[in-house]
Every structure is written in C-alpha cells, then in structure tokens.
Protein backbone atom coordinates (compact mmCIF):
# COMPACT_ATOMS: atom_id res chain seq x y z
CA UNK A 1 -46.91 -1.34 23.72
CA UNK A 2 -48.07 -0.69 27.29
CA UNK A 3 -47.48 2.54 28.40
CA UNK A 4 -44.84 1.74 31.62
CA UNK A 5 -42.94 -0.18 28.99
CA UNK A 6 -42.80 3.25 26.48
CA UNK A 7 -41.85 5.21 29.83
CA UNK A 8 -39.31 2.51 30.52
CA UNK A 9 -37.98 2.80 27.39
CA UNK A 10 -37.45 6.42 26.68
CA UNK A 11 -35.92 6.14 30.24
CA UNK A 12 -33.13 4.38 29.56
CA UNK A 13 -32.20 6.11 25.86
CA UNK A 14 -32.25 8.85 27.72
CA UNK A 15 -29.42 7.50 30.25
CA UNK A 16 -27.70 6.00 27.15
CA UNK A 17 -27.35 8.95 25.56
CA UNK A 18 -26.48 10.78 28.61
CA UNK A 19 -23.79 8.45 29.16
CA UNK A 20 -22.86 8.37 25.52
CA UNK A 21 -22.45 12.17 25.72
CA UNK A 22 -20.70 11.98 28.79
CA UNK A 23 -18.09 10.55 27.07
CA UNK A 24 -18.20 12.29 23.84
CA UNK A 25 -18.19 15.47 25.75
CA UNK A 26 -16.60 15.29 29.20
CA UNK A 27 -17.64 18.15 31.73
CA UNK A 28 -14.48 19.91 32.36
CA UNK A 29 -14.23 22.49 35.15
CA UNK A 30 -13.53 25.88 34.37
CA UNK A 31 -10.56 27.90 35.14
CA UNK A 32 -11.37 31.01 37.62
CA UNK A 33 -8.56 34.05 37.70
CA UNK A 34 -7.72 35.33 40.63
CA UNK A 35 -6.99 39.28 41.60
CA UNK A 36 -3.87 40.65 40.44
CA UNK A 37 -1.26 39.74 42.53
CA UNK A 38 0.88 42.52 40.93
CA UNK A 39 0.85 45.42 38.77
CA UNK A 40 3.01 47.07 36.96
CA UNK A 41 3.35 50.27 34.40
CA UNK A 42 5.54 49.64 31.63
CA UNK A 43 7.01 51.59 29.17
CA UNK A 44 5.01 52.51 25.95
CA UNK A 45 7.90 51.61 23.54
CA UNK A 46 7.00 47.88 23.70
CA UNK A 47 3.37 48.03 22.71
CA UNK A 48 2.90 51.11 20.34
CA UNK A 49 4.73 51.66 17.43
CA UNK A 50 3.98 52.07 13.01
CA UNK A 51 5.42 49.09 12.92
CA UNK A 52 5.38 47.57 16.61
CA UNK A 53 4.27 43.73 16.64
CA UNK A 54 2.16 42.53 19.95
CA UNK A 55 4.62 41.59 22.73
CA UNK A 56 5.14 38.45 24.11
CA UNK A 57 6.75 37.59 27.70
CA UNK A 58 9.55 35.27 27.78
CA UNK A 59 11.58 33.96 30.45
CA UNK A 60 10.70 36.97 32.71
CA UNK A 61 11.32 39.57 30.07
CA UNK A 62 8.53 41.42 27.60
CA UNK A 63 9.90 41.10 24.14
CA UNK A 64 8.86 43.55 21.90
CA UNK A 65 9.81 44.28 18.21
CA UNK A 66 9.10 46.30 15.23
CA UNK A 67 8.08 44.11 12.08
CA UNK A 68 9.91 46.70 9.20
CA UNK A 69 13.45 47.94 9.37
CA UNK A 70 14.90 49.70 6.26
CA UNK A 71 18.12 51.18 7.75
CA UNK A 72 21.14 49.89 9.84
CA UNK A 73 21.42 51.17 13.56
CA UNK A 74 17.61 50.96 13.92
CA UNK A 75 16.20 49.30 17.10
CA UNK A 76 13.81 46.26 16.13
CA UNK A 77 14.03 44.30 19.22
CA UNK A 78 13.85 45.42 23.42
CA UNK A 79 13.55 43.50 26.16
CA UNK A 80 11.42 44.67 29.10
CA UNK A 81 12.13 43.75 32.90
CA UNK A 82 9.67 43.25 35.36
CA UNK A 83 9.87 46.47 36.88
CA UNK A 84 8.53 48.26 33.47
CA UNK A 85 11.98 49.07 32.26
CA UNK A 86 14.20 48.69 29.13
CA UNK A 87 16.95 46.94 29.58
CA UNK A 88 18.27 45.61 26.07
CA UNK A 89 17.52 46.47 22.83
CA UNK A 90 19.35 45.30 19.76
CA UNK A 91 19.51 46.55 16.33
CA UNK A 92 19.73 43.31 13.67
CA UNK A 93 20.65 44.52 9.92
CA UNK A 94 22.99 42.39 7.69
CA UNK A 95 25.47 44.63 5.06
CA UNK A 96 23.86 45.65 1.62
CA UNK A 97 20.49 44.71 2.92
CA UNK A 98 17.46 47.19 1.68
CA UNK A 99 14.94 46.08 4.53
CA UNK A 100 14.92 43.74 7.44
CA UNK A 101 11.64 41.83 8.35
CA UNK A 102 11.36 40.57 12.13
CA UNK A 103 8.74 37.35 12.15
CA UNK A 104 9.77 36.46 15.98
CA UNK A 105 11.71 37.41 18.63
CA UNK A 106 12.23 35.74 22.43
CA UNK A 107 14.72 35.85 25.49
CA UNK A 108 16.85 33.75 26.98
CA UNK A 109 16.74 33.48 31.01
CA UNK A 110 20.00 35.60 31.06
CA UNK A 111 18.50 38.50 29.22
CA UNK A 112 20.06 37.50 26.22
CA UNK A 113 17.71 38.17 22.60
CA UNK A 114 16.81 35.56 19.83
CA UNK A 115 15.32 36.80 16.37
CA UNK A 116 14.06 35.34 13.40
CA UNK A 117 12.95 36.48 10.11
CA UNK A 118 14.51 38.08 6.84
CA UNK A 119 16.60 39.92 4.91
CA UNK A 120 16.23 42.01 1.62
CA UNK A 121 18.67 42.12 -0.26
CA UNK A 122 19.45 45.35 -2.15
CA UNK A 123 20.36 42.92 -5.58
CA UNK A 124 16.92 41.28 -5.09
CA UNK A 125 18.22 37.94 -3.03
CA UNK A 126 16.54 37.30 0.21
CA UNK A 127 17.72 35.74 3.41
CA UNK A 128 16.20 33.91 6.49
CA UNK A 129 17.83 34.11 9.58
CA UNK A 130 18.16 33.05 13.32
CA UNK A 131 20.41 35.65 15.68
CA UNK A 132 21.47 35.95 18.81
CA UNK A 133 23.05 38.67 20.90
CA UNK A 134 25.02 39.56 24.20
CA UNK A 135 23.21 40.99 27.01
CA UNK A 136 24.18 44.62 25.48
CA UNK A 137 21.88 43.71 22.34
CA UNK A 138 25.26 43.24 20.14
CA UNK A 139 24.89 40.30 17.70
CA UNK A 140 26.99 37.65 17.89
CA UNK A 141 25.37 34.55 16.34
CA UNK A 142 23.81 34.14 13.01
CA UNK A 143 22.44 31.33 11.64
CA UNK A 144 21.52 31.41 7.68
CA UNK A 145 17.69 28.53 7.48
CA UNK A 146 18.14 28.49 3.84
CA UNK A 147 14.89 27.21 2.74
CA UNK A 148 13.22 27.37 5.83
CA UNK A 149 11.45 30.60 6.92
CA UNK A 150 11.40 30.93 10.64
CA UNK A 151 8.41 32.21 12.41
CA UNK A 152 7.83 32.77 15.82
CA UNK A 153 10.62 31.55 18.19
CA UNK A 154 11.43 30.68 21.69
CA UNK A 155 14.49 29.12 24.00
CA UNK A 156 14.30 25.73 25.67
CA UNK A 157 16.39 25.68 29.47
CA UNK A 158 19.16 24.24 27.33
CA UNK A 159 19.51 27.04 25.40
CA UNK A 160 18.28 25.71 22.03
CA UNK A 161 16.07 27.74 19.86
CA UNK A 162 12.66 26.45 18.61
CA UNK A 163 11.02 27.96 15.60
CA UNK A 164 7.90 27.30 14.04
CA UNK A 165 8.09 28.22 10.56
CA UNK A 166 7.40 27.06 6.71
CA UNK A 167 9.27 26.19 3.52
CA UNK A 168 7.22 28.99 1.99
CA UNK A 169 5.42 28.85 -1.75
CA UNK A 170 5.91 27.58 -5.38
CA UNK A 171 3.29 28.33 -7.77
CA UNK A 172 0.86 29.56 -5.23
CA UNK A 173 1.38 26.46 -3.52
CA UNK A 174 3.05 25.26 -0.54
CA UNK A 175 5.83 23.53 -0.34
CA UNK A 176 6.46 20.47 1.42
CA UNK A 177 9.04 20.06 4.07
CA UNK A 178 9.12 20.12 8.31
CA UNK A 179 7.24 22.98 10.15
CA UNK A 180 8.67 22.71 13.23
CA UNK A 181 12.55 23.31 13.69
CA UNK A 182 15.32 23.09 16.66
CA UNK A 183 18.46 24.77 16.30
CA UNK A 184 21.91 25.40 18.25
CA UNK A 185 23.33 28.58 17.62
CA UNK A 186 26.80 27.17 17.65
CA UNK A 187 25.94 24.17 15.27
CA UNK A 188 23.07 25.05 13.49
CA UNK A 189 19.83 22.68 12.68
CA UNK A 190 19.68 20.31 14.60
CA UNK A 191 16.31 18.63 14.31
CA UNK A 192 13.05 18.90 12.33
CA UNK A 193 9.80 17.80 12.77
CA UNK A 194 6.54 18.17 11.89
CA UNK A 195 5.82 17.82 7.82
CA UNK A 196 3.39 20.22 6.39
CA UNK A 197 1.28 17.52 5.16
CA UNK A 198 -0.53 18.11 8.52
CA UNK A 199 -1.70 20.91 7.98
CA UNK A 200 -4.81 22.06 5.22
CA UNK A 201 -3.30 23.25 1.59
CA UNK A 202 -5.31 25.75 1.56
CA UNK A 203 -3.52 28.06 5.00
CA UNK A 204 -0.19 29.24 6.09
CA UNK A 205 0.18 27.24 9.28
CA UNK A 206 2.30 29.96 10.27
CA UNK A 207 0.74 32.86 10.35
CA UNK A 208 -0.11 34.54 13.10
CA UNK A 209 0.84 31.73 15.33
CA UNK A 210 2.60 31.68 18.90
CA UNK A 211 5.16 28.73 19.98
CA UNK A 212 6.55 28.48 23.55
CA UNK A 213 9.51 26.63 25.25
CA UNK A 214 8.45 25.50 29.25
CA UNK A 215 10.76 23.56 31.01
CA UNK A 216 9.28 20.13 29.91
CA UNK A 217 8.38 20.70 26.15
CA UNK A 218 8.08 23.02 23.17
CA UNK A 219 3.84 24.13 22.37
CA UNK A 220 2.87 25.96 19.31
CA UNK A 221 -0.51 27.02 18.44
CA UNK A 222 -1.38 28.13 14.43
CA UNK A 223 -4.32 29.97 14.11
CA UNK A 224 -4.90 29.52 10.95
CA UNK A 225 -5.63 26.01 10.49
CA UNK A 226 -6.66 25.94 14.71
CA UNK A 227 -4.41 23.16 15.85
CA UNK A 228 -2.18 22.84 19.31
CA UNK A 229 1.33 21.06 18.83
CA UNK A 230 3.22 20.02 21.57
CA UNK A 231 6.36 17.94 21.67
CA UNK A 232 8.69 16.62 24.48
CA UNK A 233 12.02 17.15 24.66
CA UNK A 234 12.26 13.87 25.38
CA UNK A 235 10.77 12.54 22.50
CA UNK A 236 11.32 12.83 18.83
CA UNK A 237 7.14 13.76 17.38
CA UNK A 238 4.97 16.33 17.88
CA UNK A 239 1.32 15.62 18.92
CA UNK A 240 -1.04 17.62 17.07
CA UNK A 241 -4.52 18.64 18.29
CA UNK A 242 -7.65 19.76 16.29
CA UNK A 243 -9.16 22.85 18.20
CA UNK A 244 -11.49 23.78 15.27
CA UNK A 245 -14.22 25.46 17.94
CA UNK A 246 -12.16 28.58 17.90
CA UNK A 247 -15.21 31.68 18.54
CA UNK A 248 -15.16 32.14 14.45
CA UNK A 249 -16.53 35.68 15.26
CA UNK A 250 -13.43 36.88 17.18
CA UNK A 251 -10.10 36.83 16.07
CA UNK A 252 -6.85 34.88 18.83
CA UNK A 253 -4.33 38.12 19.80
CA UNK A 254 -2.64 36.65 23.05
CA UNK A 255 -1.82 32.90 24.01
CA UNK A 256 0.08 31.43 27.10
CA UNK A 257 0.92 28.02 27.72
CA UNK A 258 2.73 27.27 30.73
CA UNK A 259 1.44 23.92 30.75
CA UNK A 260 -0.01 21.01 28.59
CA UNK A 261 -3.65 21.73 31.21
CA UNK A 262 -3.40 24.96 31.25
CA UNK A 263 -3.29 26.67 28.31
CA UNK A 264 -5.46 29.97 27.40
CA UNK A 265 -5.93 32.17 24.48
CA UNK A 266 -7.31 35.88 24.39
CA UNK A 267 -9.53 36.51 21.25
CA UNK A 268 -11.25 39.61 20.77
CA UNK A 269 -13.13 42.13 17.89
CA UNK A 270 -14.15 45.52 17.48
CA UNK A 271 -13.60 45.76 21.49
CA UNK A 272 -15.59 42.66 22.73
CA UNK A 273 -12.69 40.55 24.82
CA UNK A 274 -12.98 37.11 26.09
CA UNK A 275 -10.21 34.84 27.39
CA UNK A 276 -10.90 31.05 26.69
CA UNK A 277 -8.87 27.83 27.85
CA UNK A 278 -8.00 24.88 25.93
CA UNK A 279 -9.21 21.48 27.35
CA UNK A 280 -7.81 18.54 25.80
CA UNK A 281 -9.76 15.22 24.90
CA UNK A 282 -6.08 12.73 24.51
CA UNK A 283 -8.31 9.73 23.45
CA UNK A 284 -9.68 12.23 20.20
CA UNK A 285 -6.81 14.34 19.77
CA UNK A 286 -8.39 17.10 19.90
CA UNK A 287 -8.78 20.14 22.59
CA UNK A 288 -12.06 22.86 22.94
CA UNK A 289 -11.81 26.17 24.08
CA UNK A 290 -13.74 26.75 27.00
CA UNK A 291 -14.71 30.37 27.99
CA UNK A 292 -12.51 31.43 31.34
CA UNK A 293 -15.79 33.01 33.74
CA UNK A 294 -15.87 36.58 34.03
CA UNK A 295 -13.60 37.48 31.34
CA UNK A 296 -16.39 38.20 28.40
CA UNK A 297 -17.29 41.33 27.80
CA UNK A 298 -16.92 45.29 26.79
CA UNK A 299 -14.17 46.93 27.10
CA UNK A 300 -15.74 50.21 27.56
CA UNK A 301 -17.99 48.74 30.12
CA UNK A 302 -16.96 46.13 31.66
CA UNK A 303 -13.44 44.81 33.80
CA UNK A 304 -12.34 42.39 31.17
CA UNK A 305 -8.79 41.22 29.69
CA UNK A 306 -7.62 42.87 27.06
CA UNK A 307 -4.30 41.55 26.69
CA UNK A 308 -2.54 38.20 26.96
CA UNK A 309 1.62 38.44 27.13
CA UNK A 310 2.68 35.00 28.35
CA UNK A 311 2.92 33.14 31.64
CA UNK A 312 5.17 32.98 34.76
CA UNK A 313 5.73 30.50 36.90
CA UNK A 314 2.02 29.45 37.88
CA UNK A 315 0.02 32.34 36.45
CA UNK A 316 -0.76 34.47 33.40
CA UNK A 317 0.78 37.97 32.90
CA UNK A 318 -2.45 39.56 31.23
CA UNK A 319 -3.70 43.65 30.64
CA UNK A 320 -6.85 44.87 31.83
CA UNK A 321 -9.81 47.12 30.78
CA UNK A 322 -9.81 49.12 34.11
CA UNK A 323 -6.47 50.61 33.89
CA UNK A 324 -6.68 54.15 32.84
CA UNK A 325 -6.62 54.77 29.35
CA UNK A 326 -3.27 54.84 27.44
CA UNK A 327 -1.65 53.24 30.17
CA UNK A 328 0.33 50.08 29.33
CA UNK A 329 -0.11 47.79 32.74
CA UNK A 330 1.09 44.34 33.18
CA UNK A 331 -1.06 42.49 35.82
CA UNK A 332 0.11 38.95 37.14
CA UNK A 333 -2.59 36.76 38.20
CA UNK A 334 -3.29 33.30 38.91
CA UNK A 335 -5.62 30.96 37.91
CA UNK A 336 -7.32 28.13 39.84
C-alpha cells in the first residue's frame, strides 16, 4: 500500500469516527448563571433543625419540614415567603398515633400546604397519608394511600397532587405496583403510572428523590437508580431517562426543573460543590449531566453554590458560598 493511499485512509476513519461520535455524543452548550438578581435572608427555622429535612421551593414559597414528630401540636411543616418570612406552619398528627414521619411536603400557589408520609400507630398499625390544609396551616383534607407509600410531593395548576412513592417491601423484596401517583384531595387516587418493574431490584427508587409539578408536566428524578421521569398532563405514560453519569464521587442534595431543557442538580461531598445540568439525548432515552461553568469548587475558597431550592419563573433560586457564615440567603439567578 502506497503511502498517500495509507494517509488517505486513516483520513477518512478519522472523519467517520468523528462523525460517528458526533452523533453518539452531540456537543451541547453549556448553561452560564448569571449574577444574583436578588437576595434575600431567610429565617433559620427552615434549614436547621435535629430533625429538619432540606427545603424545597414551591410555587413561590420555601417549604420546610421536620422528618420525626412524636407529639400532637408539634410544627412539622412552614412555609416561607419571598421576603424571608414565616407565614404558615401546620402541625399534622392523627389521634392515638406514637410518631408521625413527614417523607414530602409542597405548596399550593395560594399558600396552601400538602404533606405526605406516615403514621405510627400506638397498637403497632401504620398509616400512609396525603393532607392538606387552609392557609392558617389547619388540616382539612386527608387522604388514607393504603398500600402505597408516598414520597416526595408536589401540586399541578389544577390543584392535583403528584407523589412519587413505592408499594414498599415483602421479604426484603420489593413489591410490585405503580411508582408514580395523582391524586384529588376531594376524590382520592385518581391515576397511577409508572410500574416498578422499571426500576433495578436491587434500590428504592424513592429514596432521596425530588418530583416537581411545572405548568406543562409532572418531573421526578430518583437518585438511586439515576433516572429522569417526566410525564404530560396531557398524556397518560411517563418517559423515563437513564442518567447513569451521575459524579459517583459526590452525592445529588438540590434539583430544579423548571423545564424539560433545563434541568440542574447540585451534588456535593465533604465541602466540594458543583452544580451540573441534565442534557437529554430523546433518540437514546437517556440524559448526561453536564458540569454548569464556574460552579466547581471549595467552599472555603472559592464562590460556588452550595444550595439548590427550586426554580421560579425563568431562573434557579440557589445559596452561595460567599454569604457570611451561618447566614441562610436565598439568591435568584438566571441562567443562559
């Protein structure tokens, strides 16, 4: 073989596999955050706590809750404003109940609080739950899941309440039945979707994961098994997307989804921060997180995120390293 032709040659498998690449892999531009726009000092009660879960931001209100509850007239759930303040906080127990376990809580647009989880028994029964209350935290809804144990919740524009939950265990293992439930607080269930079968034996889909209601669709993301659901309103199937890249050395403690393209997850360890963003390949089914510029790093050193909330609107309501210490600051910033 002359050597032009070799030349030739290694040319053009190195354009094939370029374009094979190309297509394997396609470049996807990176999201850039802006300055804050806004910042805001809110009060402590929503982020520290023995028993104090992370927040999460919901229909412009921080929701935060406290997992354990083993006494009626204690507050588990309060709603934060955008101004820092309290403005609801309820106080869910059920009669002859020994504890009271909070998996998820959200807002309605109104100011009105949603909770999920269960409740101990003091003759050894236990019971999952969905609630509801009246702008003064009272409760006024309750809806008994039976077999299904409700995780992490939110409130479509219609009012419904999504929950992303399991059927829990038998022998050590799972058992079978939908993952992803709708509900009307007047009627009860009123859909499920989503069988377990989609997700590995071996995990709890449901752990640790975050679910969101935007105006078009209900997201979840479980961390466990690192897949992205999303479903229409519109339609009656989720779509499920692999996201196995997940950084294995950090672990996801914030996510926001205020759209199907832009969707971003904090992960951090032993005070290394970075905020990534999904990007989806619809032709795969599957979606790679993709580190957000300038937001890797030290928190003792260097201006990075270290907390994720939620969305509003067009931008992410995030916490950062460079706000003096002890000091819980919201920051609203766009991303572009």
């Amino acid at each position: 073989m002359s050597r032009s032709l070799l030349i030739k040659l290694l040319v053009l498998f190195a354009m094939l596999s370029t374009n094979s690449s190309a297509q394997e892999s396609p470049t996807f531009r990176r999201a850039v955050l802006t300055d804050s726009g806004r910042r805001v000092v809110f009060d402590a009660q929503a982020f520290w706590g023995p028993r104090t879960a992370i927040p999460e931001w919901h229909h412009g209100f921080l929701v935060g809750w406290e997992f354990e509850t083993f006494q009626e007239g204690g507050v588990n759930v309060r709603l934060f404003d955008q101004t820092g303040s309290k403005v609801t906080e309820a106080a869910i127990w059920f009669p002859d109940s020994a504890r009271v376990f909070i998996e998820g809580a959200a807002a309605t647009p109104d100011g009105r609080i949603v909770a999920a989880g269960e409740a101990n028994k003091t003759d050894g029964t236990t019971g999952h739950f969905l609630v509801a209350t009246d702008r003064s935290g009272r409760v006024i809804q309750a809806i008994q899941t039976q077999e299904f144990y409700p995780g992490k919740v939110c409130v479509a524009p219609d009012g419904t309440v999504w929950s992303f939950g399991s059927m829990g265990y038998s022998k050590k293992q799972p058992r079978p039945g939908k993952t992803l439930r709708h509900f009307d607080m007047d009627k009860g269930e009123i859909g499920s979707f989503l069988p377990r079968s989609a997700f590995p034996k071996n995990v709890a889909p449901d752990e640790r994961a975050y679910i969101g209601c935007s105006a078009t669709e209900v997201v979840a993301y479980s961390t466990t098994s690192s897949k992205y659901i999303e479903m229409k309103y519109d339609t009656d199937g989720a779509r499920v997307y692999d996201a196995s890249n997940a950084p294995s050395s950090l672990r996801l403690i914030g996510f926001a989804s205020p759209d199907h393209q832009q969707t971003f997850g904090l992960f951090s360890l032993l005070g290394h921060y970075g905020l990534y963003q999904l990007k989806f390949n619809e032709a795969s089914s599957t979606a790679m997180w993709v580190p957000v510029d300038g937001t890797q790093g030290e928190s003792k050193t260097e201006p990075v995120v270290i907390g994720l909330w939620g969305s509003d609107a067009d931008g992410l309501i995030l916490s950062r390293s460079e706000d003096i210490g002890g000091l819980a600051a919201l920051h609203w910033t766009k991303f572009k």
